[in-house]
N, C-alpha and C. Protein backbone atom coordinates (compact mmCIF):
# COMPACT_ATOMS: atom_id res chain seq x y z
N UNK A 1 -31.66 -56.47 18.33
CA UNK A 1 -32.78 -55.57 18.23
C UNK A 1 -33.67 -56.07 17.10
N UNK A 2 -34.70 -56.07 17.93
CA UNK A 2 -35.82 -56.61 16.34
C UNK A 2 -36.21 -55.55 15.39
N UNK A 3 -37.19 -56.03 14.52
CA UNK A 3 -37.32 -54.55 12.59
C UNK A 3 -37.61 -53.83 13.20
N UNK A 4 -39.24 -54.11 14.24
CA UNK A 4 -39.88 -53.32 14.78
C UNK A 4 -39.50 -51.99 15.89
N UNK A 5 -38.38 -52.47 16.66
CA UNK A 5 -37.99 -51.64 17.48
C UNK A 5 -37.11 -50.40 16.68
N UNK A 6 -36.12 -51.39 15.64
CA UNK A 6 -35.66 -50.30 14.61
C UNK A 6 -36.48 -49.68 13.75
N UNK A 7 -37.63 -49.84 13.63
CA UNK A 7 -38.40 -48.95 12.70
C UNK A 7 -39.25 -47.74 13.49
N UNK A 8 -39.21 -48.14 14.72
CA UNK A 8 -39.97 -46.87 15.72
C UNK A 8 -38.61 -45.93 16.06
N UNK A 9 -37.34 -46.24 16.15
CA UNK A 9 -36.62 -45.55 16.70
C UNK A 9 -35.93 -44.74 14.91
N UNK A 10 -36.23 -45.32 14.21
CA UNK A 10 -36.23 -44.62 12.93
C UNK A 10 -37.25 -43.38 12.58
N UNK A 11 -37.86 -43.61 13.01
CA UNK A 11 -39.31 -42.97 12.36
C UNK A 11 -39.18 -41.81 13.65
N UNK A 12 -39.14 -42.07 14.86
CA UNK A 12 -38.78 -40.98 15.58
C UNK A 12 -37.35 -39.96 14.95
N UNK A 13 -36.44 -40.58 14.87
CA UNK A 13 -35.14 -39.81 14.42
C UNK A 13 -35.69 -38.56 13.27
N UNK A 14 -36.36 -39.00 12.43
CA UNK A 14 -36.92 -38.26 10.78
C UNK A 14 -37.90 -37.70 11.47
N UNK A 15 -39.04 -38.07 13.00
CA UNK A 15 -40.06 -36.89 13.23
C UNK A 15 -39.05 -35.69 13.64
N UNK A 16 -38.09 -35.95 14.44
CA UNK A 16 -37.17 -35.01 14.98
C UNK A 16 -36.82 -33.99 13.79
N UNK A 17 -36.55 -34.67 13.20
CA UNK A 17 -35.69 -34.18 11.64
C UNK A 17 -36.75 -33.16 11.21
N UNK A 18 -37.75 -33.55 11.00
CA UNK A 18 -39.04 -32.60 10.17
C UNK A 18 -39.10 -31.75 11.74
N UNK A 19 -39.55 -31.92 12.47
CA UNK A 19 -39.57 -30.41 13.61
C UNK A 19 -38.82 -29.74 13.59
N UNK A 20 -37.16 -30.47 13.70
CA UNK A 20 -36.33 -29.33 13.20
C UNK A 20 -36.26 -28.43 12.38
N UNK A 21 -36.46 -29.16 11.28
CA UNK A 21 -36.45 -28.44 9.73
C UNK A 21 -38.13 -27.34 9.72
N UNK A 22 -39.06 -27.62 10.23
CA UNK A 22 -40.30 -27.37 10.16
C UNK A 22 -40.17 -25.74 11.08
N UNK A 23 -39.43 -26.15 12.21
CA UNK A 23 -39.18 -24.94 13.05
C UNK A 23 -38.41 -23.93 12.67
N UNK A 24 -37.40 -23.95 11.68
CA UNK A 24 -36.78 -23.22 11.50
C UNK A 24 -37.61 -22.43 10.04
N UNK A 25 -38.27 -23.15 9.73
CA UNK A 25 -38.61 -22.34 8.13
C UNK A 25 -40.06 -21.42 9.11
N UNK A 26 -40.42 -21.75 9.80
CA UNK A 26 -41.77 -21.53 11.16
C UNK A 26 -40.69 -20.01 11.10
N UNK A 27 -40.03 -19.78 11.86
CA UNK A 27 -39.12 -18.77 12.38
C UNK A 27 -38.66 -17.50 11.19
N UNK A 28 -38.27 -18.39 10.27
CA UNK A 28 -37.90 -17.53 9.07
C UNK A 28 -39.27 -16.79 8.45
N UNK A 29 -40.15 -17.75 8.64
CA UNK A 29 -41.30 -16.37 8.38
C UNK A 29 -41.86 -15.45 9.63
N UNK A 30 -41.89 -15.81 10.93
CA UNK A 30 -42.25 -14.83 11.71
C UNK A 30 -41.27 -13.77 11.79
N UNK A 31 -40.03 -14.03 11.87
CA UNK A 31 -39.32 -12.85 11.89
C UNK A 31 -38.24 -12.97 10.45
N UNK A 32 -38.87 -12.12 9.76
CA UNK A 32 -37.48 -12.13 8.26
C UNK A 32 -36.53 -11.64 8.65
N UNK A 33 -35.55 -12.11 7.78
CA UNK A 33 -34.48 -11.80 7.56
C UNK A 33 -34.07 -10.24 6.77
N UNK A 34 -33.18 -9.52 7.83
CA UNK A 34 -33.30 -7.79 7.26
C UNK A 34 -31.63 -7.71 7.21
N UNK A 35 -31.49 -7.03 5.84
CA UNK A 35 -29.94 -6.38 5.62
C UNK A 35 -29.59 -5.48 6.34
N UNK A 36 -28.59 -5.00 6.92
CA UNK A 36 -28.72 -3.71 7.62
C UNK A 36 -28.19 -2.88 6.54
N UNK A 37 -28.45 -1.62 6.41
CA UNK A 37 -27.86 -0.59 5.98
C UNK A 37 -26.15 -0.17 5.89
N UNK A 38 -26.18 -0.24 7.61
CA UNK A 38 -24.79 -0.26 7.95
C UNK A 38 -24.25 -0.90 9.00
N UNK A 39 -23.54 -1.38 9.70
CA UNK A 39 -23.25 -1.38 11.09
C UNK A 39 -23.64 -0.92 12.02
N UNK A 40 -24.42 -1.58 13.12
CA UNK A 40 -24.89 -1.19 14.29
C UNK A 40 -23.43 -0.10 14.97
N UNK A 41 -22.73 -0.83 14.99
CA UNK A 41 -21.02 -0.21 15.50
C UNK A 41 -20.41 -0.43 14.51
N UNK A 42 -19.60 0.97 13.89
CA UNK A 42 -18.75 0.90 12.97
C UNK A 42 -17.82 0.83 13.65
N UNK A 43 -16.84 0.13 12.96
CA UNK A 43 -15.07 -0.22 13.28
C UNK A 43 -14.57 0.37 12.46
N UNK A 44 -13.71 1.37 12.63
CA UNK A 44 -13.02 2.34 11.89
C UNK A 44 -11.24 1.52 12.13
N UNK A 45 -10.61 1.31 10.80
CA UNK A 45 -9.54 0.68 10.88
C UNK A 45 -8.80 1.98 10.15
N UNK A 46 -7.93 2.03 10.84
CA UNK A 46 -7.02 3.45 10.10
C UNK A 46 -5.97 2.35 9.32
N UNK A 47 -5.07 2.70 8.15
CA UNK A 47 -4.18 1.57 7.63
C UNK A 47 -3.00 2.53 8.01
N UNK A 48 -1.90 1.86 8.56
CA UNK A 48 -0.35 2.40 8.98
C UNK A 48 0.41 2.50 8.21
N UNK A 49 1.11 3.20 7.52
CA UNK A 49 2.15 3.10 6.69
C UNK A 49 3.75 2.66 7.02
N UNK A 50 4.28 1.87 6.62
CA UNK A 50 5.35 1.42 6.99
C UNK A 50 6.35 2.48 7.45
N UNK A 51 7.48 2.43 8.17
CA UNK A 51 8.52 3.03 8.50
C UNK A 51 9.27 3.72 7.52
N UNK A 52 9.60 2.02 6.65
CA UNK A 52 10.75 2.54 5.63
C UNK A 52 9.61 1.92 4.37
N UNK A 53 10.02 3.43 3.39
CA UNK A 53 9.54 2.93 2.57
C UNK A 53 10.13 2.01 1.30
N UNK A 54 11.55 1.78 1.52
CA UNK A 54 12.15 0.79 0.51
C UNK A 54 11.90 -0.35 0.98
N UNK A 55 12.19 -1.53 -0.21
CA UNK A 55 11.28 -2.68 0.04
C UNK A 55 12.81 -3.70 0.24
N UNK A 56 12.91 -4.16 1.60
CA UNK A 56 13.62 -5.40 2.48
C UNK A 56 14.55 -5.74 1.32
N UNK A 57 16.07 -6.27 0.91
CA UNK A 57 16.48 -6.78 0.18
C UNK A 57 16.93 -8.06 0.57
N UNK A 58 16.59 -8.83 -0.02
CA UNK A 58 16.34 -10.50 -0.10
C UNK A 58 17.66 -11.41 1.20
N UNK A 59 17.45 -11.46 1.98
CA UNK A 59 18.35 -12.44 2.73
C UNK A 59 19.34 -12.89 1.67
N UNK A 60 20.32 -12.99 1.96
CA UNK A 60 21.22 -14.10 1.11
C UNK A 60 22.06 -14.20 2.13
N UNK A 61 22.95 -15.33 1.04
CA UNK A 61 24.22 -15.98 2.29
C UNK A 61 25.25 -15.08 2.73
N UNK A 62 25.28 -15.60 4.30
CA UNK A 62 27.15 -14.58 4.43
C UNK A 62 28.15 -14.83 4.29
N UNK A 63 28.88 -14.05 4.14
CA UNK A 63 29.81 -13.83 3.68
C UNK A 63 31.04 -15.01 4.47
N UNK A 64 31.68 -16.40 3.66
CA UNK A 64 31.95 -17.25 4.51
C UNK A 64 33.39 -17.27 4.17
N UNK A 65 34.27 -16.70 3.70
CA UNK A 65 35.74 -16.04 3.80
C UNK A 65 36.07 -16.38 4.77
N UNK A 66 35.54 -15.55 5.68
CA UNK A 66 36.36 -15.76 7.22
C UNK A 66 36.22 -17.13 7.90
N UNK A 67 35.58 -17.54 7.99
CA UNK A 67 35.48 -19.16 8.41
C UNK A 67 36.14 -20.59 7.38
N UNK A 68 36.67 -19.96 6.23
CA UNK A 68 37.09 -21.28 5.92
C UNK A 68 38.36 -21.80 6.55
N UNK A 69 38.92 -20.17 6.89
CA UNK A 69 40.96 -20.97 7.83
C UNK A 69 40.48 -22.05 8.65
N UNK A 70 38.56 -22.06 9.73
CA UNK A 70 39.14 -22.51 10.66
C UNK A 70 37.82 -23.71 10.41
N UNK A 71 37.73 -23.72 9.20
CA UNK A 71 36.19 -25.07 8.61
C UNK A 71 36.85 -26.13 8.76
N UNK A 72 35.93 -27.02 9.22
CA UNK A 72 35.98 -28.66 9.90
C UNK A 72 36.00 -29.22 8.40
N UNK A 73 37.33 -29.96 7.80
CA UNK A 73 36.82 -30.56 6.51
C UNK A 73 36.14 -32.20 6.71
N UNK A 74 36.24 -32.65 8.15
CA UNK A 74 35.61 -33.78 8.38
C UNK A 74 34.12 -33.24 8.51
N UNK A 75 33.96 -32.30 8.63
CA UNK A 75 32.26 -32.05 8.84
C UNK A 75 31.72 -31.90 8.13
N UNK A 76 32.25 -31.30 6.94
CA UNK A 76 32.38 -31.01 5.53
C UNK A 76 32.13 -32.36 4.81
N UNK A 77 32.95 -33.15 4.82
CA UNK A 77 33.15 -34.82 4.64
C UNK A 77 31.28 -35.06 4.76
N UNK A 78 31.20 -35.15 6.33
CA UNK A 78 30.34 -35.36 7.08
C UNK A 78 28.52 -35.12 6.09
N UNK A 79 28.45 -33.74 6.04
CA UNK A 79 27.75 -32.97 5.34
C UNK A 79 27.19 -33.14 3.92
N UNK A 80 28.58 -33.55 2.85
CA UNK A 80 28.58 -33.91 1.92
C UNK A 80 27.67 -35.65 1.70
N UNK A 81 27.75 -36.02 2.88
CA UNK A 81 27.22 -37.19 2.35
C UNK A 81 25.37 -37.21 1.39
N UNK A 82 25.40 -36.35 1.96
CA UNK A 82 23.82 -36.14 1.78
C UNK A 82 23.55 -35.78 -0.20
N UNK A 83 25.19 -35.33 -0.33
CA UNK A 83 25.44 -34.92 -1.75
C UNK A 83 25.82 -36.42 -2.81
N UNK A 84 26.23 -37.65 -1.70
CA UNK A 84 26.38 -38.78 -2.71
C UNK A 84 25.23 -39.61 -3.42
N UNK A 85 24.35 -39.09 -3.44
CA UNK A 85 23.06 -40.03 -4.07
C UNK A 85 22.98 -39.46 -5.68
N UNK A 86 23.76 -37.62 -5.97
CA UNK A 86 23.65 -37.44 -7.25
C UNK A 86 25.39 -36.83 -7.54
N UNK A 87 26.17 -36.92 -6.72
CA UNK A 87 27.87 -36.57 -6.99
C UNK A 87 28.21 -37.63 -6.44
N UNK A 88 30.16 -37.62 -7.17
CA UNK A 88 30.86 -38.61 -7.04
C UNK A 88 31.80 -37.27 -6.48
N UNK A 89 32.99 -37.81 -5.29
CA UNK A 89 33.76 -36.92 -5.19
C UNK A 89 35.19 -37.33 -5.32
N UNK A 90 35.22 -38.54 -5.84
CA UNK A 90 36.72 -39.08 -6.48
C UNK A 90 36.94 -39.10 -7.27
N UNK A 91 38.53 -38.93 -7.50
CA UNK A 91 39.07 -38.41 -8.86
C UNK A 91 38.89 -39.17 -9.46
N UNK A 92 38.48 -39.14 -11.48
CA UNK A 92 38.43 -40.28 -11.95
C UNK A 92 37.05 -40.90 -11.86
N UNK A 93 36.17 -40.58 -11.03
CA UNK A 93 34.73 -41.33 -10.75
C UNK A 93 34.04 -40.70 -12.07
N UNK A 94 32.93 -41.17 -12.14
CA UNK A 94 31.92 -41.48 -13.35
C UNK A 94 30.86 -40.69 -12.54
N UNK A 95 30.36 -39.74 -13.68
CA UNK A 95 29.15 -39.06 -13.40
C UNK A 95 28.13 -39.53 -13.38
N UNK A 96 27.44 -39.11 -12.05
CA UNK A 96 25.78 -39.58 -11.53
C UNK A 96 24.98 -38.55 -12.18
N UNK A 97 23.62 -38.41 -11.54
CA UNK A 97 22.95 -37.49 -11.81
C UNK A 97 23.36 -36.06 -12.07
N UNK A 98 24.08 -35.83 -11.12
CA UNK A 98 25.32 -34.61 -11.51
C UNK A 98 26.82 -34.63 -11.45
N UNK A 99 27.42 -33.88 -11.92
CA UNK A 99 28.88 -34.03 -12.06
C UNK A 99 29.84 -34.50 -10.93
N UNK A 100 30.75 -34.71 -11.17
CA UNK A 100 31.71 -35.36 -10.61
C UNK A 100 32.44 -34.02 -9.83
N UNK A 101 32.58 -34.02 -8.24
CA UNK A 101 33.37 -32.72 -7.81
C UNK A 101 34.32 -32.63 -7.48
N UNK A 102 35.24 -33.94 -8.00
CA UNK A 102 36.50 -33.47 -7.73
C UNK A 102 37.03 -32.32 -8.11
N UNK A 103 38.34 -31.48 -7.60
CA UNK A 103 38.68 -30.46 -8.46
C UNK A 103 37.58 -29.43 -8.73
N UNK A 104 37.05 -29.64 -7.94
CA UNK A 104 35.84 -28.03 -8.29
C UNK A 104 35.91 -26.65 -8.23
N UNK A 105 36.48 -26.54 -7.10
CA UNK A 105 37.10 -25.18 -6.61
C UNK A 105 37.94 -24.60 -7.53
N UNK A 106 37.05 -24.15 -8.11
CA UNK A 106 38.00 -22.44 -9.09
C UNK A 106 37.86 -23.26 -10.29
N UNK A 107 37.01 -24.06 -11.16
CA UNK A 107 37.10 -24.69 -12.00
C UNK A 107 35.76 -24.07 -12.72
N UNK A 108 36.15 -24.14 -13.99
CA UNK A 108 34.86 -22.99 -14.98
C UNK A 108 33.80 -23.99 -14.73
N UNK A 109 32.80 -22.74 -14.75
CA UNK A 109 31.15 -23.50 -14.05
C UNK A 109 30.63 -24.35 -15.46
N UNK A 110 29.82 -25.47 -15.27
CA UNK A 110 29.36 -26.00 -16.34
C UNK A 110 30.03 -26.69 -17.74
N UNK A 111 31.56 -26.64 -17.41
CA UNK A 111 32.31 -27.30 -18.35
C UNK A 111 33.37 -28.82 -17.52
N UNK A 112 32.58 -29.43 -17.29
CA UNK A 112 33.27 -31.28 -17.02
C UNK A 112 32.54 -31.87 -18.68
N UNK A 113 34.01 -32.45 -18.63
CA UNK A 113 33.50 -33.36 -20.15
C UNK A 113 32.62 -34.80 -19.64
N UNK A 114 31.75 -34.81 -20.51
CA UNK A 114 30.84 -35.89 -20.42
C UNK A 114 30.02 -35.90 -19.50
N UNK A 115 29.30 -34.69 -18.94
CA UNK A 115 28.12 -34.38 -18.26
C UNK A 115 27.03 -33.27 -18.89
N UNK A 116 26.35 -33.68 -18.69
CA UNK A 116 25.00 -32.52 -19.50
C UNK A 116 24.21 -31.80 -19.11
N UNK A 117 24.89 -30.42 -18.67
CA UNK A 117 24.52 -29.43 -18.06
C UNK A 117 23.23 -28.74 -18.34
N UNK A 118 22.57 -28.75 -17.29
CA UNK A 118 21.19 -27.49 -18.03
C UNK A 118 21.52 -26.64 -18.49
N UNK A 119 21.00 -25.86 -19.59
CA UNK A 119 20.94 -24.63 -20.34
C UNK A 119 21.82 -23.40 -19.28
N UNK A 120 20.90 -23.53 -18.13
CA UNK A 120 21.50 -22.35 -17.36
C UNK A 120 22.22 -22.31 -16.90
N UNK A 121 22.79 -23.55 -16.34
CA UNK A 121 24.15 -23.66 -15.97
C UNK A 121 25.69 -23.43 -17.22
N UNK A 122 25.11 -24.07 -17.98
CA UNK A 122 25.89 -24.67 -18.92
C UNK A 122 26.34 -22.93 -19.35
N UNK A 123 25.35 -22.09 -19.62
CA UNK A 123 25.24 -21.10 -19.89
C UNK A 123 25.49 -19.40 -18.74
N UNK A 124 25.77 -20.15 -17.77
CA UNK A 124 26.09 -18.73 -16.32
C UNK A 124 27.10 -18.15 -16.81
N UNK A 125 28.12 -18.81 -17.00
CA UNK A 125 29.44 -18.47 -17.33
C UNK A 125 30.15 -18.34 -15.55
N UNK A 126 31.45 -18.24 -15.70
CA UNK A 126 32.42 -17.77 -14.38
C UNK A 126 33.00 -18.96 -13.58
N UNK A 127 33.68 -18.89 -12.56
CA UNK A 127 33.94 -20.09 -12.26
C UNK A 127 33.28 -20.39 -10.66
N UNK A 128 33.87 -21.27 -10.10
CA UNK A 128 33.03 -21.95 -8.66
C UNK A 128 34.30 -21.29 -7.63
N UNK A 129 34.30 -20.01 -7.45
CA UNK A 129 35.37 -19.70 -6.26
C UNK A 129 34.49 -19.67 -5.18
N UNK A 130 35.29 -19.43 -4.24
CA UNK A 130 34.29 -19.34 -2.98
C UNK A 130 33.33 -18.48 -3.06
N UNK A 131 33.10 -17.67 -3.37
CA UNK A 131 31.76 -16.36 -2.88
C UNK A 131 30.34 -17.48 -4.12
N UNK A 132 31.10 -18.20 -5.15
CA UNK A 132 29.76 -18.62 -5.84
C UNK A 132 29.29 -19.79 -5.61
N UNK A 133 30.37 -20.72 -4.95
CA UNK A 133 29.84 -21.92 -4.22
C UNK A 133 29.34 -21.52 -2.67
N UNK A 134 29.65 -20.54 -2.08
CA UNK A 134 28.59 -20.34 -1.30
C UNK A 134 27.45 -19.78 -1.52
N UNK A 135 27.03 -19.23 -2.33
CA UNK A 135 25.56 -18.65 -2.91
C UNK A 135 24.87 -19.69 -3.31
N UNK A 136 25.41 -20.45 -4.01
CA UNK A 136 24.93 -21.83 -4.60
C UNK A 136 24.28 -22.51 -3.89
N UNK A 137 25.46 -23.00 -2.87
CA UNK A 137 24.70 -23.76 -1.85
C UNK A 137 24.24 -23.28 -0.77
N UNK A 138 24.07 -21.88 -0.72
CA UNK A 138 23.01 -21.36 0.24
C UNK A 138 21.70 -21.70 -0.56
N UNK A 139 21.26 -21.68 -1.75
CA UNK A 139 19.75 -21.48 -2.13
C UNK A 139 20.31 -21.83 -4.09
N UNK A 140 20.69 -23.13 -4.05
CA UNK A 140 20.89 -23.40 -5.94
C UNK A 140 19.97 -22.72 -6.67
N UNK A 141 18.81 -22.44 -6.42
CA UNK A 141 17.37 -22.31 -7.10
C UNK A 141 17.46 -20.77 -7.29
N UNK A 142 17.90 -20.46 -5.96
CA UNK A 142 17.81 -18.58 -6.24
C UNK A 142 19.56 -18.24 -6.98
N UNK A 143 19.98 -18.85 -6.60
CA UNK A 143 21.37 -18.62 -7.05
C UNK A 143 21.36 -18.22 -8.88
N UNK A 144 20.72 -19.57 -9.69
CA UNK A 144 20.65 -20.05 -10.76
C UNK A 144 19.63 -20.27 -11.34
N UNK A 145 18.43 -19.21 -11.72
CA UNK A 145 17.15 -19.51 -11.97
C UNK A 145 17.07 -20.57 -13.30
N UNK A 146 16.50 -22.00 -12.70
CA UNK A 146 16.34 -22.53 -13.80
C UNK A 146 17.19 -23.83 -13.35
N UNK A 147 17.91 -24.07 -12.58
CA UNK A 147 19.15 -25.36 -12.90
C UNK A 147 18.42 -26.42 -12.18
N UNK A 148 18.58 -27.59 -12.80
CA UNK A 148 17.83 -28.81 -12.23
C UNK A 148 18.30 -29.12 -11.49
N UNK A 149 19.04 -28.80 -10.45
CA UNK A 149 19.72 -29.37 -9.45
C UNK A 149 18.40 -29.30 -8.04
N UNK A 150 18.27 -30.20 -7.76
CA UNK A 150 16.93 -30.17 -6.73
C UNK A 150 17.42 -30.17 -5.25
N UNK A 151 17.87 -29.32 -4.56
CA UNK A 151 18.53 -29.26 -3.20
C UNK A 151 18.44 -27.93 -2.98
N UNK A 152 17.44 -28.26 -1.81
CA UNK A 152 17.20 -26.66 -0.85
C UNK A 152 18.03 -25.66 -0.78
N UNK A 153 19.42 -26.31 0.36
CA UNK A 153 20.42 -25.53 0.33
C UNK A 153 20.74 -25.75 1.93
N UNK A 154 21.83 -25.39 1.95
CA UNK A 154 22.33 -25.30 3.41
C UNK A 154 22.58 -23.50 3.94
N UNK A 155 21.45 -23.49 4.84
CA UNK A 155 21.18 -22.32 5.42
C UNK A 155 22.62 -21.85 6.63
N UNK A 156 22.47 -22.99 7.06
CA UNK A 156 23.80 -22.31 8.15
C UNK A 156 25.50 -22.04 7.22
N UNK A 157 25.38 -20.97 7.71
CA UNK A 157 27.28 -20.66 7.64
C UNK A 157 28.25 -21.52 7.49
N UNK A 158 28.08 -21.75 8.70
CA UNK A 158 29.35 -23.49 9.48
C UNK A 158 29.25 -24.22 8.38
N UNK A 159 27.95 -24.73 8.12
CA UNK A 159 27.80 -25.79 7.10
C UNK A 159 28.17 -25.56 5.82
N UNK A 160 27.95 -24.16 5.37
CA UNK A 160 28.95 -23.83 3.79
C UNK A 160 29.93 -24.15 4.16
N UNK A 161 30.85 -23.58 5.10
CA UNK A 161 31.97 -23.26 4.95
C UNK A 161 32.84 -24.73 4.69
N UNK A 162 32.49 -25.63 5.79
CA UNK A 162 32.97 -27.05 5.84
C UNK A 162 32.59 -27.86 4.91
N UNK A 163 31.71 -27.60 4.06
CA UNK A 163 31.94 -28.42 2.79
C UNK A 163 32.48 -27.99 1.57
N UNK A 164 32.49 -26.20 1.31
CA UNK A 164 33.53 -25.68 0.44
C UNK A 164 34.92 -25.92 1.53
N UNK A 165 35.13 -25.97 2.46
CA UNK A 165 36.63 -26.67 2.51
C UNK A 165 37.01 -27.94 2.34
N UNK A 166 35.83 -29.36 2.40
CA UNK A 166 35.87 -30.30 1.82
C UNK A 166 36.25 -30.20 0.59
N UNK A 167 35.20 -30.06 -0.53
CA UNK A 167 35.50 -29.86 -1.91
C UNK A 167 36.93 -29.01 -1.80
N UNK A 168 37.82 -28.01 -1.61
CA UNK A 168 39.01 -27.49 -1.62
C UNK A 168 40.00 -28.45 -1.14
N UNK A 169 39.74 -29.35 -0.46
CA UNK A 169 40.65 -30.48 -0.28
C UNK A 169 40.58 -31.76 -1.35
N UNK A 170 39.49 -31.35 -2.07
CA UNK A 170 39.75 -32.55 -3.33
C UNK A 170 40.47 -32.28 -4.27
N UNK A 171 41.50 -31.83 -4.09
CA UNK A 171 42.37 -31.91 -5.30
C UNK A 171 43.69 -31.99 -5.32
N UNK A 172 44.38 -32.10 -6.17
CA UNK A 172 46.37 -32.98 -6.26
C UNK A 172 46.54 -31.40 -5.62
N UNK A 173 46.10 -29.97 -5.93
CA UNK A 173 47.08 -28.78 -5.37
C UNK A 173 45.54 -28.15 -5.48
N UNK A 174 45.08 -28.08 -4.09
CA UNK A 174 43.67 -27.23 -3.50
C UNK A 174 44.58 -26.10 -3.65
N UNK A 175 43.44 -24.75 -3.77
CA UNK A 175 43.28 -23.52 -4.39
C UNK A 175 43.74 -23.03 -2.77
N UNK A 176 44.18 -22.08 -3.08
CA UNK A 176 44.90 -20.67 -1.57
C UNK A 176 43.52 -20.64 -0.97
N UNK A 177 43.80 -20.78 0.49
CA UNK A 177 42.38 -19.38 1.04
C UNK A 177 42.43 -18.18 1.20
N UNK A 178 41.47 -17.28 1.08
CA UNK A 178 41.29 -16.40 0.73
C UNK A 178 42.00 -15.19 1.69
N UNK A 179 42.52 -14.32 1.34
CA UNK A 179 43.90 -13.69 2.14
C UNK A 179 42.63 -12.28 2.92
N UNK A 180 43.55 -11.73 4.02
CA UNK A 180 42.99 -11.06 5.03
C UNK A 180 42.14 -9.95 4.04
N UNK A 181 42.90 -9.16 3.09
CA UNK A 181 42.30 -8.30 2.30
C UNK A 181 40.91 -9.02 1.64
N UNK A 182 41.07 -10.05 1.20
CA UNK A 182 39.73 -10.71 0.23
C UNK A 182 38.74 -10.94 1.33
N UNK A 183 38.88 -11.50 2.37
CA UNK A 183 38.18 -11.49 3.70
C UNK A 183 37.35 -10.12 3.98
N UNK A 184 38.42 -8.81 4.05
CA UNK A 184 37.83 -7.86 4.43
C UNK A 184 36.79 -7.15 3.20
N UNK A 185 37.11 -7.60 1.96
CA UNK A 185 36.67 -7.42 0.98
C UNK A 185 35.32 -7.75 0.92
N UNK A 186 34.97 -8.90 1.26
CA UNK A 186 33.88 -9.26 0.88
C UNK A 186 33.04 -9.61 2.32
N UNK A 187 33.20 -8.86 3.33
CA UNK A 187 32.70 -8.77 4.71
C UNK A 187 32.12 -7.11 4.73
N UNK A 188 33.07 -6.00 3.57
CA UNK A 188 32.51 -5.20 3.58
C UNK A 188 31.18 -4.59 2.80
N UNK A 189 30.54 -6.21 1.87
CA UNK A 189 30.09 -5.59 0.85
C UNK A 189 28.75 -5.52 1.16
């Protein structure tokens, strides 16, 4: 395409441009622009008040007692892998980013020698039985406001259960499971 042809098809584009622009300010003065008062049609929104007036109490994990007799500890195994980039789970192993889990189950929270617990952990107090390693790893963050441990959590059931029966198999004499009464105990709460 030669200057010339691009300079007529230019110069048209920008006359377009100014009629456009020219027509619309043309318009804005023949007919102004008016606020209305109110709505031609009012919409009347009534607001509903809820059912119940107490406010939802927070999802948390269930109650996983009853599923550990019959938790997959290979799935558990399985599951855990996702946990080896910041745990070691052999006895004797050297702490990563976080502690070492052998022996975890029922072992006081925040006390392995030669790891350096956040404040809040370090500071929860109690130990890791089942009802707190499943809270934990339903939601670490809500569990433990404050602990640097950076992992969502495992939402499904199945999946607590089979890796607190993993971890319960790491040790020279894993901890009892939890007897029919402790089951019903904490299914009723």
């Amino acid at each position: 395409m030669d200057d010339l042809k691009f300079n007529k098809l230019a110069a048209a584009f920008l006359l377009a441009l100014l009629l456009a622009m020219g027509g619309y300010k043309l318009s804005e003065i023949m007919i102004p622009h008016q606020e209305l008062a109110q709505n031609s049609y009012p919409i009347e929104v009534t607001e509903v008040a809820s059912a119940s007036s107490e406010v939802a109490a927070p999802a948390g994990p269930e109650p996983i007692l009853a599923l550990l007799a019959g938790a997959d500890i290979a799935a558990g195994q399985k599951t855990a892998k996702k946990c080896t980039a910041c745990h070691v789970f052999k006895e004797g192993g050297a702490n990563k980013v976080g502690p070492v889990l052998w022996n975890v189950v029922n072992a006081d929270m925040g006390k392995i020698d030669g790891f350096a617990y956040s404040d809040v952990l370090a500071g929860f107090g109690g130990i890791w039985d089942y009802q707190s390693l499943n809270q934990f790893l339903y939601k670490p963050k809500a569990y433990m406001k404050g602990t640097k441990m950076n992992f969502a959590g495992l939402k499904k059931p199945s999946d607590r259960a089979n890796i607190i029966a993993y971890l319960r198999s790491l040790s020279a004499a894993p901890v009892a499971l939890p007897t029919a009464e402790q089951i019903a105990a904490a299914s009723s709460q």
